[in-house]
C-alpha atoms as a PDB file:
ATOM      1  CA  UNK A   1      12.553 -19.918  10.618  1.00  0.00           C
ATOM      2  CA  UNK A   2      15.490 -17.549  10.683  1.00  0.00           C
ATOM      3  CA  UNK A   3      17.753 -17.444   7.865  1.00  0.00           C
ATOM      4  CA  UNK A   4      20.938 -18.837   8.021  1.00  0.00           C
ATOM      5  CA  UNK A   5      22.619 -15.658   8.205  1.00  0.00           C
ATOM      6  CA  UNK A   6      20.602 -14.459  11.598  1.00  0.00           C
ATOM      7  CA  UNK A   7      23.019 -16.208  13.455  1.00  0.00           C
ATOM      8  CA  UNK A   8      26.197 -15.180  11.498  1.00  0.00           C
ATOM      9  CA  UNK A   9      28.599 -12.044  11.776  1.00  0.00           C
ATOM     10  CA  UNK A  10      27.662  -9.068  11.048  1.00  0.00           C
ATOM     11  CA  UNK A  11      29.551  -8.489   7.475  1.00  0.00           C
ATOM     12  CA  UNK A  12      27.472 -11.849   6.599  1.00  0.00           C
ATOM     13  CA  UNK A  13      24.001 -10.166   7.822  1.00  0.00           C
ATOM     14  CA  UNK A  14      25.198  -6.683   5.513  1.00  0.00           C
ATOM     15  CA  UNK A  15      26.058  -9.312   2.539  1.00  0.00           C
ATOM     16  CA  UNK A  16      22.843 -10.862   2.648  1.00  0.00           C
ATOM     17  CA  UNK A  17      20.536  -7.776   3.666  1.00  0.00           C
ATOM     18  CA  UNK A  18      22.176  -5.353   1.064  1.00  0.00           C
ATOM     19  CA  UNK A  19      25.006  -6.662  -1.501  1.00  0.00           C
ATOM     20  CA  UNK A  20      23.351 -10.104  -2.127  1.00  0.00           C
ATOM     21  CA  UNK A  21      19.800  -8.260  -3.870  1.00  0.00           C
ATOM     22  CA  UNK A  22      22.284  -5.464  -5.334  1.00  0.00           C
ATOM     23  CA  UNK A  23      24.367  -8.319  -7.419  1.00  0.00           C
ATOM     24  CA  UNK A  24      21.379 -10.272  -8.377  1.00  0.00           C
ATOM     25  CA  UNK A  25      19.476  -7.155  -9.918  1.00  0.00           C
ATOM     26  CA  UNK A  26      22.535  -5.920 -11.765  1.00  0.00           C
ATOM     27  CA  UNK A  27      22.635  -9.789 -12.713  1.00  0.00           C
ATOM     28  CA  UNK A  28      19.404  -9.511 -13.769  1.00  0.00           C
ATOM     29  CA  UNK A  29      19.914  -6.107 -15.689  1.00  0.00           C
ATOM     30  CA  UNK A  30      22.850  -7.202 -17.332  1.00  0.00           C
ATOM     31  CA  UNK A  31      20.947 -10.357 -18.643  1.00  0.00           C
ATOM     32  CA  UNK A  32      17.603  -8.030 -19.997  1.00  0.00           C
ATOM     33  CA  UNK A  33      20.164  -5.419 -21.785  1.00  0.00           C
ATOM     34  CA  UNK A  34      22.155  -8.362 -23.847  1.00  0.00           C
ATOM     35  CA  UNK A  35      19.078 -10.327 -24.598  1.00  0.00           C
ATOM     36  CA  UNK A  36      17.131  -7.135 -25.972  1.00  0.00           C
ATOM     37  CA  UNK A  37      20.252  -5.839 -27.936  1.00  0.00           C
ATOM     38  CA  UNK A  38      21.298  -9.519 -28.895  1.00  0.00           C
ATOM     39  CA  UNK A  39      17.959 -10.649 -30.437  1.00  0.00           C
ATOM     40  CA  UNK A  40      17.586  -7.232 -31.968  1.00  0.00           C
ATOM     41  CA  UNK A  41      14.193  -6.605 -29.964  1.00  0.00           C
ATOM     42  CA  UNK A  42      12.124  -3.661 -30.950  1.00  0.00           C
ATOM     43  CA  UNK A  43      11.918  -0.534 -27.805  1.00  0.00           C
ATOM     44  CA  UNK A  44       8.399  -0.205 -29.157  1.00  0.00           C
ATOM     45  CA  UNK A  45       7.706  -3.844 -27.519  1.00  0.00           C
ATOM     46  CA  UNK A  46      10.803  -3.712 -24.794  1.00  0.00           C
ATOM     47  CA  UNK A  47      13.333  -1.353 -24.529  1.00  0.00           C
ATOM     48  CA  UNK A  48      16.745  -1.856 -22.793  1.00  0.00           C
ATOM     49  CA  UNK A  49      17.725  -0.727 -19.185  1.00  0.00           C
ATOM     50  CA  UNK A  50      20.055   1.707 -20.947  1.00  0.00           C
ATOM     51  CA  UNK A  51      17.360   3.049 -23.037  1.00  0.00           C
ATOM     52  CA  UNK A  52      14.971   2.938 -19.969  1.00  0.00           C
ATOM     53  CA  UNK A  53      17.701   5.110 -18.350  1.00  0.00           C
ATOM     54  CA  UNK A  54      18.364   7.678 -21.745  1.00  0.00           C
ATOM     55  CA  UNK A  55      14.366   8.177 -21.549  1.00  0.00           C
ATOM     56  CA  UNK A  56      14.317  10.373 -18.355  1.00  0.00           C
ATOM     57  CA  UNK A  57      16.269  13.105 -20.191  1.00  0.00           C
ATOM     58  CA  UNK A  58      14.222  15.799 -20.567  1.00  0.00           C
ATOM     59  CA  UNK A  59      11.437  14.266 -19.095  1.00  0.00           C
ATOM     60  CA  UNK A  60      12.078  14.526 -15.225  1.00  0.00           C
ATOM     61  CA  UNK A  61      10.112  17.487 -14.573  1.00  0.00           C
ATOM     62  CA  UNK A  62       6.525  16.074 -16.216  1.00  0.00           C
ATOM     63  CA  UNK A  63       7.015  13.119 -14.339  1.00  0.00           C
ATOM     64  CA  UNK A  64       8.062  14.475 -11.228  1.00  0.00           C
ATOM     65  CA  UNK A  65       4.486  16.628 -11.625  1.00  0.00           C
ATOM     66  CA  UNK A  66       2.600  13.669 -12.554  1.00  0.00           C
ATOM     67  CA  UNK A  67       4.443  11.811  -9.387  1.00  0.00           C
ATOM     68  CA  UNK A  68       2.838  14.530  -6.919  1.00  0.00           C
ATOM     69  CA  UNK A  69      -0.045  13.942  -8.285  1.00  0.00           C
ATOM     70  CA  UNK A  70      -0.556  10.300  -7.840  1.00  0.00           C
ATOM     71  CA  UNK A  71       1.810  10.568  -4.301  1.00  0.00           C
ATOM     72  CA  UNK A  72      -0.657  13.121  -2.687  1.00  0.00           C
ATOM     73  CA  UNK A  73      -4.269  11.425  -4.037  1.00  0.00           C
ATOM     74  CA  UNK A  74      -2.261   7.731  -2.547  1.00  0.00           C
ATOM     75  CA  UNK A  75      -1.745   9.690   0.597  1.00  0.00           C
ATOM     76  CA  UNK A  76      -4.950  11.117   1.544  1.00  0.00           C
ATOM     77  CA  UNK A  77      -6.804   7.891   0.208  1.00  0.00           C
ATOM     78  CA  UNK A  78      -3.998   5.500   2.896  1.00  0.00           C
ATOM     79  CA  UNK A  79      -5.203   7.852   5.986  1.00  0.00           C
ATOM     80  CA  UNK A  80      -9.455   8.011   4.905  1.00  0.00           C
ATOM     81  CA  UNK A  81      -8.724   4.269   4.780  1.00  0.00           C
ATOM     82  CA  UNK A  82      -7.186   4.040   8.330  1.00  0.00           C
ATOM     83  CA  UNK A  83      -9.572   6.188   9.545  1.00  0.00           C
ATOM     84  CA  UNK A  84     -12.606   4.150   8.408  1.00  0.00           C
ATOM     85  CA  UNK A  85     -11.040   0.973   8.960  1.00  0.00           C
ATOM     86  CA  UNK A  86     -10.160   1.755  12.803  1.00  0.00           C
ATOM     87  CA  UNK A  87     -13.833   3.471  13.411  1.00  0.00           C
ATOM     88  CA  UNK A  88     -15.414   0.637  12.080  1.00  0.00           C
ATOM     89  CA  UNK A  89     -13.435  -1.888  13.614  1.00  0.00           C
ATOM     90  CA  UNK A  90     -14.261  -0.182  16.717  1.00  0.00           C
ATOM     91  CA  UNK A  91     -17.977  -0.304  16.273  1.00  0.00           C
ATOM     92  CA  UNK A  92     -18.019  -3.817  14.921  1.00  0.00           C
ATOM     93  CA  UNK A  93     -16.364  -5.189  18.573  1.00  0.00           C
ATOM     94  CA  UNK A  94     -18.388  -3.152  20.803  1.00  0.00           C
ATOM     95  CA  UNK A  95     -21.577  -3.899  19.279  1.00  0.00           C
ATOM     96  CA  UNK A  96     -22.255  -7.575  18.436  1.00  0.00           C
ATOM     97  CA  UNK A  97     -25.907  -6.121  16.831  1.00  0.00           C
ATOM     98  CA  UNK A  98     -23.820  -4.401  14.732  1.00  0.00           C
ATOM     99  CA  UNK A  99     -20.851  -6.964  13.954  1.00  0.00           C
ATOM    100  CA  UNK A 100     -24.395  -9.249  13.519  1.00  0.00           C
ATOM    101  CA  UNK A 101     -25.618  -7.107  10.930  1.00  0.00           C
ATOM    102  CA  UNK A 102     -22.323  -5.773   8.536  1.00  0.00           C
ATOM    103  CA  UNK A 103     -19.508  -7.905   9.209  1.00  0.00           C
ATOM    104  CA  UNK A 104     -20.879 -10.947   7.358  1.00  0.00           C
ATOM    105  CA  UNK A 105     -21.960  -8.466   4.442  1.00  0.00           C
ATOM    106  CA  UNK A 106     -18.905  -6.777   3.980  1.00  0.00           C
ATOM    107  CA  UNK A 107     -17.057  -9.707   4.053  1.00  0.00           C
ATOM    108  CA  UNK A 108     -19.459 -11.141   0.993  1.00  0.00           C
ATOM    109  CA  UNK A 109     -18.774  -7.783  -0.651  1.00  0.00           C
ATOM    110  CA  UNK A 110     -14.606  -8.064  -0.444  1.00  0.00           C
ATOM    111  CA  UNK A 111     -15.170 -11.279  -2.296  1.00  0.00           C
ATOM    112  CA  UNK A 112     -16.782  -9.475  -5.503  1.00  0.00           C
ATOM    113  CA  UNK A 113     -13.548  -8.796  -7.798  1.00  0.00           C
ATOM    114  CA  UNK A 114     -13.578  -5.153  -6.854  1.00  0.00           C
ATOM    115  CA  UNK A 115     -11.380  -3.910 -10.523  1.00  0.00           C
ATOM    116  CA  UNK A 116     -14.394  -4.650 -11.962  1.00  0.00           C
ATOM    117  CA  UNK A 117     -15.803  -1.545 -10.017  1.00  0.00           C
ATOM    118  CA  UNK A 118     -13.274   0.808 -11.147  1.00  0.00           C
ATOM    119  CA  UNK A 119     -14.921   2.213 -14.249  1.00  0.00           C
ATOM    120  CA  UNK A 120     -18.218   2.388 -12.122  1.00  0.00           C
ATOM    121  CA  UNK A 121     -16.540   4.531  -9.800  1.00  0.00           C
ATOM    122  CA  UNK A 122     -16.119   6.947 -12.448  1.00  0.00           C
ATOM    123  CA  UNK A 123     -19.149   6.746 -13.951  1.00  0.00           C
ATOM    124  CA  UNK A 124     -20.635   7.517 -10.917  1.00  0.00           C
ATOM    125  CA  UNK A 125     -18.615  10.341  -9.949  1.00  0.00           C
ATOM    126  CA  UNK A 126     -16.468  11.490 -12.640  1.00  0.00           C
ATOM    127  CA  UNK A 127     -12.698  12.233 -13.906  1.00  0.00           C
ATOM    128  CA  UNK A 128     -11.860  13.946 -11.089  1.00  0.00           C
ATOM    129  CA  UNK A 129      -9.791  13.495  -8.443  1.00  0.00           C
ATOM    130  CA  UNK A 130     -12.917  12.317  -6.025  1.00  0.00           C
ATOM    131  CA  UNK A 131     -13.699   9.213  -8.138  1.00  0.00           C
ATOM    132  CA  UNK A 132     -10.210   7.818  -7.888  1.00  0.00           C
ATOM    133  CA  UNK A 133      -9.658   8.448  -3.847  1.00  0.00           C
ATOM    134  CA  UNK A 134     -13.099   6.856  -3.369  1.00  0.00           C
ATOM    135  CA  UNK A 135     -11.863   3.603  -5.534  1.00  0.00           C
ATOM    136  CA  UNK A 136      -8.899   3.608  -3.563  1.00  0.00           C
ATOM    137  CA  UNK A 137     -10.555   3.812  -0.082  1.00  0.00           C
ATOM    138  CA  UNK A 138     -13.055   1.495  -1.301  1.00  0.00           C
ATOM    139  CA  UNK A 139     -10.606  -1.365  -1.826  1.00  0.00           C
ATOM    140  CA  UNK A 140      -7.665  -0.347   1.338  1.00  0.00           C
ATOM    141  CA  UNK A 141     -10.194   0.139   4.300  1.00  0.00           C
ATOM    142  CA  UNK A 142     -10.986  -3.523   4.452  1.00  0.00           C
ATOM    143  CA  UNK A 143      -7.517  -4.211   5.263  1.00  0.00           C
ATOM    144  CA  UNK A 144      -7.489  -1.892   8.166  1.00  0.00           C
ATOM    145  CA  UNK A 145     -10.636  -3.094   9.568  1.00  0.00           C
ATOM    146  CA  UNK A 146     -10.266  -6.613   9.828  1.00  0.00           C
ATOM    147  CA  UNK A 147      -6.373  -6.733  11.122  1.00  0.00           C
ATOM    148  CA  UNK A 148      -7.586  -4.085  13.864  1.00  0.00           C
ATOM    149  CA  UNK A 149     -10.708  -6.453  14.633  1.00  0.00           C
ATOM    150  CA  UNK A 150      -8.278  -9.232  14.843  1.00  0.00           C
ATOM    151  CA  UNK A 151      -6.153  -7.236  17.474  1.00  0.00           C
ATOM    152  CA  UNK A 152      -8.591  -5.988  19.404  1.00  0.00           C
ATOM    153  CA  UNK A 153     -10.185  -9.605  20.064  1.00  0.00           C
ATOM    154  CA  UNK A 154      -7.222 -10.932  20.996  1.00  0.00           C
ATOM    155  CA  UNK A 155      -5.889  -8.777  24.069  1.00  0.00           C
ATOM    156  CA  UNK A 156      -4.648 -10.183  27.312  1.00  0.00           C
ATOM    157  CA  UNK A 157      -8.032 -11.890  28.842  1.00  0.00           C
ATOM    158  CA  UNK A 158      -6.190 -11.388  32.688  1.00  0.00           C
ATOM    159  CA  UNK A 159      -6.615  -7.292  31.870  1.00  0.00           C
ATOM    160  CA  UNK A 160     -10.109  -7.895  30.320  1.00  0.00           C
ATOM    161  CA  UNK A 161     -11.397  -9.516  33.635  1.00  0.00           C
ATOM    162  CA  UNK A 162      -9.575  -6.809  36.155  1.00  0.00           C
ATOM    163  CA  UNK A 163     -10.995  -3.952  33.511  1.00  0.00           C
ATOM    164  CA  UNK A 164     -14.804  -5.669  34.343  1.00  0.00           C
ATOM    165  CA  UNK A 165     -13.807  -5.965  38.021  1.00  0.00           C
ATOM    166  CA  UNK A 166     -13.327  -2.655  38.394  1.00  0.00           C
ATOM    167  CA  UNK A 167     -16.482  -1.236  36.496  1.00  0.00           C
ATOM    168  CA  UNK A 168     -14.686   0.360  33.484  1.00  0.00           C
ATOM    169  CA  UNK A 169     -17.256   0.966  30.708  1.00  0.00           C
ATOM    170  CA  UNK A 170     -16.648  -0.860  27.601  1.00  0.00           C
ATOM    171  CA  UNK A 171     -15.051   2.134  25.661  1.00  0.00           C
ATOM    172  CA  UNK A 172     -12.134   2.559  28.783  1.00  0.00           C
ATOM    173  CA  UNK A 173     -11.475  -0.934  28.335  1.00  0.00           C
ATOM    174  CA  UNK A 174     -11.397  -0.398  24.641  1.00  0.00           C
ATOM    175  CA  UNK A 175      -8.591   2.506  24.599  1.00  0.00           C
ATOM    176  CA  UNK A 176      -6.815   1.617  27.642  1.00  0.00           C
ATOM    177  CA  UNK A 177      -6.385  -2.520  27.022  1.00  0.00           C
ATOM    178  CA  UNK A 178      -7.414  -3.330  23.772  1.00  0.00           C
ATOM    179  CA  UNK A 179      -5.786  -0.829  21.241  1.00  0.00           C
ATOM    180  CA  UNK A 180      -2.414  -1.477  22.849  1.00  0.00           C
ATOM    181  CA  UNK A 181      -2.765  -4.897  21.775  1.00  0.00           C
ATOM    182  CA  UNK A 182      -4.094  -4.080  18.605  1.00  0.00           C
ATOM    183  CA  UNK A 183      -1.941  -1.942  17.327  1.00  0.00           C
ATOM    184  CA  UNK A 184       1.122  -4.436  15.928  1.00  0.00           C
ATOM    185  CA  UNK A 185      -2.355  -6.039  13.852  1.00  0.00           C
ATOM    186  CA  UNK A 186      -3.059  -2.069  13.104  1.00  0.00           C
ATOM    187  CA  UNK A 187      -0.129  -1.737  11.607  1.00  0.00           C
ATOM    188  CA  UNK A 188       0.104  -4.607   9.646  1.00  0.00           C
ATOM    189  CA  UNK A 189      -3.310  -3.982   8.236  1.00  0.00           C
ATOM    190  CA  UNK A 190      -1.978  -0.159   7.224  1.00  0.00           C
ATOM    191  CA  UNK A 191       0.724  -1.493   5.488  1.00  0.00           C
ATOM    192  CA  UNK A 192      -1.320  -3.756   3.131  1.00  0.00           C
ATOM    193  CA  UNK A 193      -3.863  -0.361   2.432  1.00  0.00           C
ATOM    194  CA  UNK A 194      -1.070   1.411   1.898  1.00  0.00           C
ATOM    195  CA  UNK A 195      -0.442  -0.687  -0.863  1.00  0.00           C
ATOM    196  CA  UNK A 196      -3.526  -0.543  -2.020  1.00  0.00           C
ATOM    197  CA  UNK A 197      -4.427   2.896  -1.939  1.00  0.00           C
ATOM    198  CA  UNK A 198      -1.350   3.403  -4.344  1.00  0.00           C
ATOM    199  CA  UNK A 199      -2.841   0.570  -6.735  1.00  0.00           C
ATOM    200  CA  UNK A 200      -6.453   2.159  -6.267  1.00  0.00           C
ATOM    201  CA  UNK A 201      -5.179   5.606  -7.364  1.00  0.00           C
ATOM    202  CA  UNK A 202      -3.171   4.441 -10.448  1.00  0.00           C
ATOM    203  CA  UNK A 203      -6.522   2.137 -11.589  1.00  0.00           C
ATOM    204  CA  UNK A 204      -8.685   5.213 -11.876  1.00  0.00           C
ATOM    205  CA  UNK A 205      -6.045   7.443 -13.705  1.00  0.00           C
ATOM    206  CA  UNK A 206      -5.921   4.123 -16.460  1.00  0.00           C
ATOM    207  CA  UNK A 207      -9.188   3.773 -16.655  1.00  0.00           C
ATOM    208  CA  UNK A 208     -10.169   8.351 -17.162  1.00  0.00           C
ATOM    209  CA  UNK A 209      -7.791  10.914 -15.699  1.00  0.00           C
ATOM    210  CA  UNK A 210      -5.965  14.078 -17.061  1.00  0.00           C
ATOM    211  CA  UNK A 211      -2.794  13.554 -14.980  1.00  0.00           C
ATOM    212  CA  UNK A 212      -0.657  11.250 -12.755  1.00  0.00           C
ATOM    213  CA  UNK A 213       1.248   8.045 -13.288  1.00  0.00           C
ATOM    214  CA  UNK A 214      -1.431   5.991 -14.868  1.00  0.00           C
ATOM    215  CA  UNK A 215      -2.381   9.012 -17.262  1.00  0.00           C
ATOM    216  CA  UNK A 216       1.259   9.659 -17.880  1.00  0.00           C
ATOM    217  CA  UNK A 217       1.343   5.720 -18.886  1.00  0.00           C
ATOM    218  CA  UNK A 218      -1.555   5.510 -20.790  1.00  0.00           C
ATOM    219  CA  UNK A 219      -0.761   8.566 -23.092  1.00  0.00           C
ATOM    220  CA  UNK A 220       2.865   7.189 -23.328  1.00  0.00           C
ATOM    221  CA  UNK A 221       1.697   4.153 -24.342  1.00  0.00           C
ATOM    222  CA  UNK A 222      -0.788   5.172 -27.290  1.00  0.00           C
ATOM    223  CA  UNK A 223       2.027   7.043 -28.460  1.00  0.00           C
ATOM    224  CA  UNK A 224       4.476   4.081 -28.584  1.00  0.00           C
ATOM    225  CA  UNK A 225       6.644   5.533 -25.980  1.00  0.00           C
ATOM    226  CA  UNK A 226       7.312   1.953 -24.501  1.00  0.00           C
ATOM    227  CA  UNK A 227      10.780   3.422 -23.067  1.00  0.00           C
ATOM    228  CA  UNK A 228       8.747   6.329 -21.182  1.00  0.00           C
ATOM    229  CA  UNK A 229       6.266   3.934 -19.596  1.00  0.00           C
ATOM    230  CA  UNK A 230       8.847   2.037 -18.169  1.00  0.00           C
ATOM    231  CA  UNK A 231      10.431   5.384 -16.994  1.00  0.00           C
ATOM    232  CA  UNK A 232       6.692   5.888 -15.360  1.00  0.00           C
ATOM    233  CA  UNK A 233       6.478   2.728 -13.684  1.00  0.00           C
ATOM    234  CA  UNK A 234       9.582   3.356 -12.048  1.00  0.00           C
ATOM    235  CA  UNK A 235       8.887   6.133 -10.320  1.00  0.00           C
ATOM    236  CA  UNK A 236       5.421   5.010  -9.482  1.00  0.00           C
ATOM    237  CA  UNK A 237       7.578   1.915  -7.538  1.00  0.00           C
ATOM    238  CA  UNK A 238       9.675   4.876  -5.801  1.00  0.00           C
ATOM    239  CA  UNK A 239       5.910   6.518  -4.665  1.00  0.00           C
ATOM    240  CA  UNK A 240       4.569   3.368  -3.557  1.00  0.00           C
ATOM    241  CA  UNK A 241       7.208   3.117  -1.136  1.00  0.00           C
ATOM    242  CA  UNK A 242       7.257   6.725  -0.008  1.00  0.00           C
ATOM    243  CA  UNK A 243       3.828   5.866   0.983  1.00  0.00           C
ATOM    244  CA  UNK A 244       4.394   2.309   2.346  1.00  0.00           C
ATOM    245  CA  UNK A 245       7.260   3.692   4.129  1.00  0.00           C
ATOM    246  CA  UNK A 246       4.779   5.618   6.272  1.00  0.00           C
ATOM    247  CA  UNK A 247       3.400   2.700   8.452  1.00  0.00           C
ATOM    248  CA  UNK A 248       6.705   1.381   8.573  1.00  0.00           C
ATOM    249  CA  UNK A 249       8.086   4.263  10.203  1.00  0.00           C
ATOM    250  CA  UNK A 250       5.610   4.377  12.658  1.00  0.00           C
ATOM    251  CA  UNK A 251       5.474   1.145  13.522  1.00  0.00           C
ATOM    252  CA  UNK A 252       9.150   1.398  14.203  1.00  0.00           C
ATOM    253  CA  UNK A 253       8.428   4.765  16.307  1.00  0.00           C
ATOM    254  CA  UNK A 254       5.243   3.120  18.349  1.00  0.00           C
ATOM    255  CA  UNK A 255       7.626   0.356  19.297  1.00  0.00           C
ATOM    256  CA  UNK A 256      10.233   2.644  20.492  1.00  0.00           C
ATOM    257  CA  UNK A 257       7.733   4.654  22.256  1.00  0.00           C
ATOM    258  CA  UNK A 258       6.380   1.492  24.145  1.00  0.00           C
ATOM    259  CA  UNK A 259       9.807   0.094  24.800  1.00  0.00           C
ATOM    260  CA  UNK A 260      10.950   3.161  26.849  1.00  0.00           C
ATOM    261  CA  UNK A 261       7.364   3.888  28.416  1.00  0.00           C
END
């Protein structure tokens, strides 16, 4: 269902798309900033927007390092998951030995609660920054995977049948028909890893790291830098969407692209 505004002008689509979330945040701010100062709440436990805001002084250029950090690690851990995903979707539909054999098992293996893996991860291969991509992979690829499965099942069956009347091999019918229709599931699929990946990079520098966002967090915290921490988390929300921003833009790019082809 559309919202009611769909149908409306288009000052009432800006209102609603734009000024309508700015209010209710500043709403929202305004309402955290008098409760902390009115109930005299300690910073150590929750700090005020203001003091949130005061925090960044002097600060801006460790965080901004610590930011790269965690932004680059999200990054290359979001494309080894699309990669992997898409190859083994692939497989999976050409080969039903092969779907046979993993898909059932890897589905049994998404159901184990996969943060309790995270310290293993870095038992197994240490601090650095390999541990943490791996974790990340580990938990985004799944994503990919099924959503491109999904697509690539469910293209036209017309084009399927005039592929197999003209003899094209299963992998021409594979690029030519099916990944068209599985890309909007593709993309879907990359927007939920890319999510992920950010969220699998930021467990493994909690759990043992010597930089990024969840180091930065962690050593703020012990330290009773509650203000700081918030400052973290903020920016962490600004890399998260620098990275989810990725499929979004190329979604928004493929469609064009098919649209004028």
């Amino acid at each position: 269902m559309k919202p009611a505004y769909a149908s409306g002008t288009w000052r009432g689509e800006r209102f609603y798309a734009f000024f309508l979330p700015l209010v209710t945040g500043i709403l929202v701010l305004g309402a955290w900033q008098y409760a902390v100062k009115a109930y005299n709440v300690s910073p150590v436990i929750m700090p005020a927007p203001l003091d949130i805001l005061l925090s960044f002084k002097g600060i801006g250029a460790e965080l901004a390092h610590h930011a790269w950090v965690t932004g680059k690690e999200s990054l290359l851990a979001f494309f080894l998951s699309c990669v992997i995903g898409v190859v083994l979707a692939y497989l999976l539909s050409l080969s039903d030995t092969l779907f046979a054999s993993f898909y059932p098992n890897l589905v049994v293996f998404q159901i184990i609660p996969k943060i309790a893996l995270a310290p293993m991860f870095t038992f197994w291969l240490g601090i650095a920054s390999t541990s943490r991509i791996s974790y990340a992979i580990f938990i985004s690829f799944f994503p990919v995977m099924l959503a491109m499965m999904s697509g690539l099942s469910r293209a036209d069956v017309n084009a399927l049948r005039l592929c197999k009347s003209i003899g094209a091999s299963k992998w021409q019918t594979l690029f030519s028909v099916q990944t068209p229709y599985a890309l909007p599931y593709f993309f879907t699929g990359a927007k939920v890893a890319a999510t992920m990946s950010t969220i699998g990079i930021v467990t493994g520098e909690l759990i043992s790291a010597n930089s990024g966002l969840g180091f930065y967090v962690v050593r703020a915290q012990s330290l009773g830098q509650t203000p700081k921490v918030f400052c973290a988390l903020l920016v962490l929300c600004v890399v998260g969407l620098a990275v989810y921003a990725i499929p979004v833009q190329a979604e928004a790019r493929a469609r064009r692209w098919w649209r004028g082809s």
